[in-house]
Protein backbone atom coordinates (compact mmCIF):
# COMPACT_ATOMS: atom_id res chain seq x y z
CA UNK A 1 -65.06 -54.59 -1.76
CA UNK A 2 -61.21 -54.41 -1.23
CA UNK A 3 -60.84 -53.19 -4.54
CA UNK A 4 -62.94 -50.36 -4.81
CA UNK A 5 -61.45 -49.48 -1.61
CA UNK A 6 -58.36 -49.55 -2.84
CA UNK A 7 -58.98 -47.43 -5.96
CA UNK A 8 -61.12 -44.64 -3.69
CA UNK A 9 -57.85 -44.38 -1.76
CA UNK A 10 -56.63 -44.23 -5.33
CA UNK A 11 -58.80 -41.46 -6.05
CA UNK A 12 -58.64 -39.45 -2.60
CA UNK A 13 -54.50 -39.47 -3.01
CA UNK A 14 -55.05 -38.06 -6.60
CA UNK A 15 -57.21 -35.97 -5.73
CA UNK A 16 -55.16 -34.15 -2.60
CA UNK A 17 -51.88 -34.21 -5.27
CA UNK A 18 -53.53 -32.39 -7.27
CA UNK A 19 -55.02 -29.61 -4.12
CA UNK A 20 -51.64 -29.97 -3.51
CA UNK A 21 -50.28 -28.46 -6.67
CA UNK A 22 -52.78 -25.61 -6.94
CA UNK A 23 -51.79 -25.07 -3.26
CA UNK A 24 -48.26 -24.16 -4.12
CA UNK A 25 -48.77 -22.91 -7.56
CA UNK A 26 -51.35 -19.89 -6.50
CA UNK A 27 -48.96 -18.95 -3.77
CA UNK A 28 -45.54 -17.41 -5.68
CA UNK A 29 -42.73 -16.44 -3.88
CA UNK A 30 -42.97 -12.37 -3.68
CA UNK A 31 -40.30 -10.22 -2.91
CA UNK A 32 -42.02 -7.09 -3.20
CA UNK A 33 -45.82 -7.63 -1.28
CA UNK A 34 -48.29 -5.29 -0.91
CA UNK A 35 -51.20 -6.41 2.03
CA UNK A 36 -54.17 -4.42 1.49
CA UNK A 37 -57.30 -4.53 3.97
CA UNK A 38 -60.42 -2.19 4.58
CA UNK A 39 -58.10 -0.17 6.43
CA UNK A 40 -54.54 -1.26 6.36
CA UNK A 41 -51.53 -1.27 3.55
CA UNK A 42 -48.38 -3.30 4.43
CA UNK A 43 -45.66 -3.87 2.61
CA UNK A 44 -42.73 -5.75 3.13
CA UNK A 45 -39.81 -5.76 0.15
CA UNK A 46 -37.00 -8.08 0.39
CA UNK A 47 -34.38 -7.17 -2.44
CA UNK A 48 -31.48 -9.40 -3.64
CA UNK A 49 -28.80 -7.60 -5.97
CA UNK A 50 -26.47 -10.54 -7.20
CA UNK A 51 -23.23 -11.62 -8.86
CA UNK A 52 -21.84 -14.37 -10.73
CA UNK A 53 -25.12 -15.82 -11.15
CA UNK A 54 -24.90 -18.94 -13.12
CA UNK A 55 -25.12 -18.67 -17.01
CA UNK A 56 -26.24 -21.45 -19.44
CA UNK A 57 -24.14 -20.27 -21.92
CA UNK A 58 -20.68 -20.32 -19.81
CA UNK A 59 -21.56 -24.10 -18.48
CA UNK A 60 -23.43 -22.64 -15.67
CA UNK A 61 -21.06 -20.99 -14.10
CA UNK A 62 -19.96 -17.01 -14.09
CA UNK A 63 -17.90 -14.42 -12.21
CA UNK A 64 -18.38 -11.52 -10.65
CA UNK A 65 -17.60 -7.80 -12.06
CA UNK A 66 -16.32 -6.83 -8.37
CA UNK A 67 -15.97 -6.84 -4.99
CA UNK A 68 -19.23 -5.02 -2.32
CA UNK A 69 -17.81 -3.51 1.18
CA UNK A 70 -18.62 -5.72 3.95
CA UNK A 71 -21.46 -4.53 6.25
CA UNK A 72 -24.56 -5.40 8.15
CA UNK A 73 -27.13 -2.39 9.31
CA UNK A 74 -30.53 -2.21 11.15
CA UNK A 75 -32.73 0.56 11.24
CA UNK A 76 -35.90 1.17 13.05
CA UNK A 77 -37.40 3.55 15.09
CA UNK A 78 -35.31 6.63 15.83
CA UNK A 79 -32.26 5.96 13.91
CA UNK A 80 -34.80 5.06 10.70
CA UNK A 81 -35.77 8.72 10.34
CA UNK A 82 -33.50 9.47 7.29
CA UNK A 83 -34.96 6.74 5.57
CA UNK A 84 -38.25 7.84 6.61
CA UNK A 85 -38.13 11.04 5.63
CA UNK A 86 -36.35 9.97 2.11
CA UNK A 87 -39.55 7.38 1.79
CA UNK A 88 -42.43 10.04 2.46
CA UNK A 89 -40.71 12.22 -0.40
CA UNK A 90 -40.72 9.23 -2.63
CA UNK A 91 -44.29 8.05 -1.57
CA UNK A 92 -45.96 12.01 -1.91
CA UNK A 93 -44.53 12.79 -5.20
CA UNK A 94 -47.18 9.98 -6.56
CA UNK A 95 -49.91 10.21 -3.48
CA UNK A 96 -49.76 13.76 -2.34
CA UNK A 97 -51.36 12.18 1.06
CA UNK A 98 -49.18 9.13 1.43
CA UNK A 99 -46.89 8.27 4.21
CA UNK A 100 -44.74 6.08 5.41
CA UNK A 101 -45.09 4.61 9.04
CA UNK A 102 -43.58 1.89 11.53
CA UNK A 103 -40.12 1.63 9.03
CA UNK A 104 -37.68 -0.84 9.24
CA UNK A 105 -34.61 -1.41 6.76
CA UNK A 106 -31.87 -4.10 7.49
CA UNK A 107 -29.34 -4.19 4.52
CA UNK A 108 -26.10 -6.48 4.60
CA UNK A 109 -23.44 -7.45 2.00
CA UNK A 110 -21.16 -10.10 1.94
CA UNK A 111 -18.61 -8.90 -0.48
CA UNK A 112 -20.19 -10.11 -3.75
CA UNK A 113 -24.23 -9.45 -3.20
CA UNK A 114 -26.40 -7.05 -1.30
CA UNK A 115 -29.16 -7.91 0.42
CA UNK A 116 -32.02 -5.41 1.88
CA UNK A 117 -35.51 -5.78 3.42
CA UNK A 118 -37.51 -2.99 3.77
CA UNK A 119 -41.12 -2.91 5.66
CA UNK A 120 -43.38 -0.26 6.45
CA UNK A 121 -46.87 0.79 6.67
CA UNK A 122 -48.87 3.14 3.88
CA UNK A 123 -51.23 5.15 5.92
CA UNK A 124 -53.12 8.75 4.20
CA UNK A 125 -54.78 6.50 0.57
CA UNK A 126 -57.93 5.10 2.01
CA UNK A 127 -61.28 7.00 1.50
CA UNK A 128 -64.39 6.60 2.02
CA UNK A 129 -67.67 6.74 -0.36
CA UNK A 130 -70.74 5.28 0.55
CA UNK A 131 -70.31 1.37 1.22
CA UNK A 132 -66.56 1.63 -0.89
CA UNK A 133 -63.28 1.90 0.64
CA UNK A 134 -61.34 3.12 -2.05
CA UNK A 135 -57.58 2.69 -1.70
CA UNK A 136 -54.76 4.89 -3.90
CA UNK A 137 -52.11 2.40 -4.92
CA UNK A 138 -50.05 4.76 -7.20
CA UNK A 139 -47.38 5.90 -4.45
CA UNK A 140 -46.18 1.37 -5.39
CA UNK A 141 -44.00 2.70 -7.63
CA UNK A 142 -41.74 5.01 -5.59
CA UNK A 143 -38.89 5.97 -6.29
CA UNK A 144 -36.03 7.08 -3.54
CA UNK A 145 -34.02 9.10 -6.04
CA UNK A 146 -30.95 9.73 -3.67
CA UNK A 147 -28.83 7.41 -1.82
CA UNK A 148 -28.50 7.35 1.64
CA UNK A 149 -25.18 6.03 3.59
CA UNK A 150 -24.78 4.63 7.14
CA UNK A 151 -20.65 4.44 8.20
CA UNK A 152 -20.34 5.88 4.89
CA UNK A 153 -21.93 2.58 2.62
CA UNK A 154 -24.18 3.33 -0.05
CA UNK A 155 -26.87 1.68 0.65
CA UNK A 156 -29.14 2.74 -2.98
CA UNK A 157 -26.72 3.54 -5.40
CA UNK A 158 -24.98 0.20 -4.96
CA UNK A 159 -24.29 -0.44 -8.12
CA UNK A 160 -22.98 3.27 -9.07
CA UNK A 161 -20.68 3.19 -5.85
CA UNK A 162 -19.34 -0.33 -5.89
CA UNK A 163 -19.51 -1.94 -8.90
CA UNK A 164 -19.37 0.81 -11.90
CA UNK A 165 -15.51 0.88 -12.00
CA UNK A 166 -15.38 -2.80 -12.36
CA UNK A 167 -17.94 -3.09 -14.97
CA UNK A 168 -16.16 0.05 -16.87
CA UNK A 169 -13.11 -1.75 -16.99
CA UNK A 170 -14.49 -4.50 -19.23
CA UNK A 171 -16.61 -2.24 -21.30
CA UNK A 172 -13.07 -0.29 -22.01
CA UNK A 173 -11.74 -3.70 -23.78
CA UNK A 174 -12.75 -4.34 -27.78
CA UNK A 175 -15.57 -6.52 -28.70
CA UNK A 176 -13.23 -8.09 -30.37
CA UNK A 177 -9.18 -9.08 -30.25
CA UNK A 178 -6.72 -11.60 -31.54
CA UNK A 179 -5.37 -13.28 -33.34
CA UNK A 180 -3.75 -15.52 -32.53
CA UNK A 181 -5.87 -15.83 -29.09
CA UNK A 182 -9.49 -14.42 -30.34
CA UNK A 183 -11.59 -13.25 -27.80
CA UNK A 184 -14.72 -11.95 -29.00
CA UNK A 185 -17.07 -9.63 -26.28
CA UNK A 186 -20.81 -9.24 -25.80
CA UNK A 187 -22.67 -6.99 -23.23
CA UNK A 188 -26.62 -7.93 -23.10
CA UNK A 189 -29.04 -5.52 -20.80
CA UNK A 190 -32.36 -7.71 -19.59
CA UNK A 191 -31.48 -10.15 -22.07
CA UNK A 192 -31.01 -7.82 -24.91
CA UNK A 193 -27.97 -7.00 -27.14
CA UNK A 194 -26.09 -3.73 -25.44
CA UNK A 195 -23.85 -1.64 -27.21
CA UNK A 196 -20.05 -1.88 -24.83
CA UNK A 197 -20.05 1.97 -25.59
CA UNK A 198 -23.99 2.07 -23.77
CA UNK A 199 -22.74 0.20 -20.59
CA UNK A 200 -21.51 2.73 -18.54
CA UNK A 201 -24.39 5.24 -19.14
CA UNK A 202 -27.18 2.64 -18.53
CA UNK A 203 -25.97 1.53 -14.64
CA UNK A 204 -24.42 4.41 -13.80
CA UNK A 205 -27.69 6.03 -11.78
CA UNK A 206 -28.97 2.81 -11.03
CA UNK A 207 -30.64 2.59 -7.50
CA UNK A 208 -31.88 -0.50 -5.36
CA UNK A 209 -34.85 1.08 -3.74
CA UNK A 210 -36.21 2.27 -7.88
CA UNK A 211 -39.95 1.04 -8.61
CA UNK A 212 -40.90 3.04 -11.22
CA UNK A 213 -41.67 0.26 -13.47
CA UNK A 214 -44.31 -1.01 -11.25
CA UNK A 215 -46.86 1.82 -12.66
CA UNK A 216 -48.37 0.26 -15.38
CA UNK A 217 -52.16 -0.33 -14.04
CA UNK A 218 -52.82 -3.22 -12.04
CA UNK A 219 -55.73 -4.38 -14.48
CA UNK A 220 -52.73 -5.31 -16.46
CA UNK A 221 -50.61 -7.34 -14.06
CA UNK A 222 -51.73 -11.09 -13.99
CA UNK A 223 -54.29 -11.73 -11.74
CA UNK A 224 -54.82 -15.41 -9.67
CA UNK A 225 -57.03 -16.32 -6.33
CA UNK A 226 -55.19 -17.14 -3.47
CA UNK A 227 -55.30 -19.86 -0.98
CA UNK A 228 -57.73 -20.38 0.01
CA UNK A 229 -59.75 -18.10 -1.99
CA UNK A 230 -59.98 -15.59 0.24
CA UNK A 231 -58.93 -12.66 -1.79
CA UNK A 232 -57.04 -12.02 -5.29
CA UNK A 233 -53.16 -11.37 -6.17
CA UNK A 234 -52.08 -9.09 -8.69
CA UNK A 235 -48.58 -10.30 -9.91
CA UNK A 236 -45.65 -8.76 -12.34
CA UNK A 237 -41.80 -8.88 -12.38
CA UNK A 238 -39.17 -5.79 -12.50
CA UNK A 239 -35.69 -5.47 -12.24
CA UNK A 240 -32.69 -5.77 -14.36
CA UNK A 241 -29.79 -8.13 -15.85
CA UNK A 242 -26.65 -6.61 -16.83
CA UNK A 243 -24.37 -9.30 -18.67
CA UNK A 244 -21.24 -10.08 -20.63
CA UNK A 245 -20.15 -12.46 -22.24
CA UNK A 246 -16.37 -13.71 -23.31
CA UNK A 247 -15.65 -16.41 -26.31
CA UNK A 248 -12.86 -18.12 -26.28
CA UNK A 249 -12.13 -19.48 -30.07
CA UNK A 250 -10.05 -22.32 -29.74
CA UNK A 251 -9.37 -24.82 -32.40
CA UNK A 252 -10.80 -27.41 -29.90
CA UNK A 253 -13.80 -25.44 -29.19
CA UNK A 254 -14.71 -22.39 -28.20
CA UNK A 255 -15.16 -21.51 -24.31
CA UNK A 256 -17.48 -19.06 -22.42
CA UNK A 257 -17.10 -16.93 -19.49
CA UNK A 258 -20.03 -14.86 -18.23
CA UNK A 259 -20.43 -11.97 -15.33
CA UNK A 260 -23.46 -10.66 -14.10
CA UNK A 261 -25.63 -7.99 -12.40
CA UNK A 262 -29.11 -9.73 -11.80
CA UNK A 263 -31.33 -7.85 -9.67
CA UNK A 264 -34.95 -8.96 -10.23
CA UNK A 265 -38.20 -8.65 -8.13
CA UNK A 266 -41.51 -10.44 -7.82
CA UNK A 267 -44.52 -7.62 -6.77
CA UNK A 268 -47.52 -8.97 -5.82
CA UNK A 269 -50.87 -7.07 -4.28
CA UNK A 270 -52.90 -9.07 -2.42
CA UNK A 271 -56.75 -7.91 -2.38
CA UNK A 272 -59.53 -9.01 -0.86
CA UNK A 273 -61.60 -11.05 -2.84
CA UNK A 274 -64.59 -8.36 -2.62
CA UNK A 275 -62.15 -5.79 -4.59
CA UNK A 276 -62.55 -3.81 -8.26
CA UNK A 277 -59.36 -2.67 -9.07
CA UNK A 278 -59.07 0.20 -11.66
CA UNK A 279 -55.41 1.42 -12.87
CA UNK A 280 -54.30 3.02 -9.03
CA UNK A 281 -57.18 2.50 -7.28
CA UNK A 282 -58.69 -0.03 -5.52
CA UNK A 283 -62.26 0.00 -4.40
CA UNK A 284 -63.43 -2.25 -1.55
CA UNK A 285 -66.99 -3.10 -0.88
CA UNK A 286 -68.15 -3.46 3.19
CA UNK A 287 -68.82 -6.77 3.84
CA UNK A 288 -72.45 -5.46 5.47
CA UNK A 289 -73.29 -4.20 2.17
CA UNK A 290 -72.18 -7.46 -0.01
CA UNK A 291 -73.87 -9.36 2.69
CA UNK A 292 -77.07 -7.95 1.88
CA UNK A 293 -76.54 -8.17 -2.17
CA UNK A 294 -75.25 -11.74 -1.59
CA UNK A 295 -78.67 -12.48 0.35
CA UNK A 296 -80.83 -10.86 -1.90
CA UNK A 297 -79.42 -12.96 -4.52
CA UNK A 298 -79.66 -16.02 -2.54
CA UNK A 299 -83.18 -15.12 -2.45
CA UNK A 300 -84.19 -14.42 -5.85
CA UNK A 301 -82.41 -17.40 -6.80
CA UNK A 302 -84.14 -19.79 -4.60
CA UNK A 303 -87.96 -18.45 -5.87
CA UNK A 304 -86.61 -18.14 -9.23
CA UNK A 305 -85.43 -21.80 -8.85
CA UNK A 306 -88.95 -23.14 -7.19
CA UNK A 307 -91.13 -21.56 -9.68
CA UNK A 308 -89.29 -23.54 -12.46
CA UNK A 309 -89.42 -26.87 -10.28
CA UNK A 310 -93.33 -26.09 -10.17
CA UNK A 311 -93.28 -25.31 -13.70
CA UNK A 312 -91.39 -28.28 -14.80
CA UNK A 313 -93.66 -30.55 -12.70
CA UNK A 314 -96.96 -28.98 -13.95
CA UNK A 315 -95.86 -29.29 -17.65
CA UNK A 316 -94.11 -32.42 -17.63
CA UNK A 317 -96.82 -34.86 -14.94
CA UNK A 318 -99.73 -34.75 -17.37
CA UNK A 319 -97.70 -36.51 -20.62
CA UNK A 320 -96.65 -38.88 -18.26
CA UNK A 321 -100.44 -39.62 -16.86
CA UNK A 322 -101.27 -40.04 -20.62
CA UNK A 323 -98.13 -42.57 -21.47
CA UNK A 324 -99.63 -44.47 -18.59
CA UNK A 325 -103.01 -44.56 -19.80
CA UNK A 326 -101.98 -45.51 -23.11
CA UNK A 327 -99.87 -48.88 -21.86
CA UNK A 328 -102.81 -49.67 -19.98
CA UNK A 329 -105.28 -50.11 -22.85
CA UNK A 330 -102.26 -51.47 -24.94
């Protein structure tokens, strides 16, 4: 008795480690979420743009290409109407009705990375047809194509502002020099082999608050319940990774240095579960009307599953009546 109560304890703590795991697997870490309900879209970005990010290759450390002004800034309400305005230009040129509502922005640097969070409300994309709620999505990948400044920061073009110069400096030097101390120089682009001559042209109208990549259709962005099952997230990754590497040859070995841009974002959508999403659009059945189908199938499902039972019972009792039978006399 002690011991199968020992291994159904067994079983139970197995069996929560595992709940436990799906748990935290279905819910990723987003930095860019989209909140859609029968009525409301929310989104909340939180962006990260980061040097000297450890590199494998240069014995995971790396330095930085140079130095962000210091700041810290808070927007909301009245003073948040620049922004505003900036972010209903953005949202309209891909939803003609979209718009922008309740903004907030905080941004801060602390000489090396910036950090941002930007939250607002989408209202103007939900329609009505029958029992659907259809919902536009395509204003997700806005883009606020000019920079806005607060004390006179850049707060968009971050990287043309602050860190171009630095990074042009570098891409100035040869890929290659020495002897006798050979250096040899490598520039890589989201993990791809960039041309030093490229460098400059590729970051110099980069801009934080840029999510054009985010328009492929949703169909195509990988697709997981959430916890706990409630309603579906659509998932995908954007952002980029500007890199260089410098070897060191030395007769002892050779040594590597790395710097870094890395700037990458998680965007999720988060459905509910009673969604059909189609490229931009989402449609959303009522929950009256799904109630009904649901019960309706309920229905047909229990009869359908009785008149088998019956079946089975009728077709199945009279062989059995006749094994009997046969023992009997046997």
């Amino acid at each position: 008795m002690t011991l199968q109560h020992g291994r159904h304890r067994q079983t139970l703590t197995i069996v929560s480690f595992i709940l436990l795991v799906l748990v935290f697997t279905t819910m990723v870490h987003a930095d860019y979420n989209i909140k859609v309900t029968d009525n409301t879209a929310q989104v909340n970005i939180n962006g990260d743009l980061l040097q000297a990010v450890p590199n494998v290759s240069a014995n995971n450390t790396a330095e930085s290409f140079d130095s962000i002004p210091v700041f810290a800034f808070h927007f909301a309400g009245d003073n948040s109407s620049l922004l505003s305005n900036h972010l209903d230009v953005a949202l309209r040129q891909l939803s003609p009705s979209a718009s922008g509502k309740d903004v907030t922005f905080d941004s801060s640097s602390n000489g090396t990375n910036y950090h941002y969070k930007l939250s607002f409300t989408v209202g103007g994309v939900f329609a009505k047809q029958g029992d659907l709620n259809t919902v536009d999505l395509s204003w997700r990948s806005f883009v606020i194509g000019d920079d806005f400044k607060q004390n006179n920061m850049s707060l968009n073009a971050v990287v043309p502002s602050y860190l171009q110069k630095g990074v042009a400096l570098y891409a100035a030097l040869p890929a290659s020099s020495g002897p006798p101390n050979v250096v040899t120089r490598q520039w890589y682009w989201n993990k791809r082999i960039l041309q030093r001559g490229n460098v400059v042209p590729t970051i110099q109208n980069l801009l934080m608050l840029n999510y054009s990549s985010l328009a492929k259709p949703l169909q195509s962005w990988d697709a997981n319940p959430t916890n706990p099952g409630h309603g579906v997230r659509y998932q995908t990754t954007t952002g980029f990774n500007l890199t260089q590497i410098e070897t060191f040859k030395e007769p002892e070995g050779n040594t590597n240095i790395a710097k870094d841009i890395i700037y990458t974002i998680t965007a999720t959508v988060d459905l509910p579960w009673n969604s059909i999403v189609s490229s931009d659009n989402v449609m959303i059945e009522s929950v009256t009307a799904l109630s009904t189908f649901l019960m309706i199938i309920l229905v047909i499902s229990t009869v359908a599953t009785f008149a088998v039972t019956v079946f089975l019972q009728r077709h199945f009792k009279p062989s059995q009546r006749e094994q009997r039978t046969r023992r009997l006399k046997g």
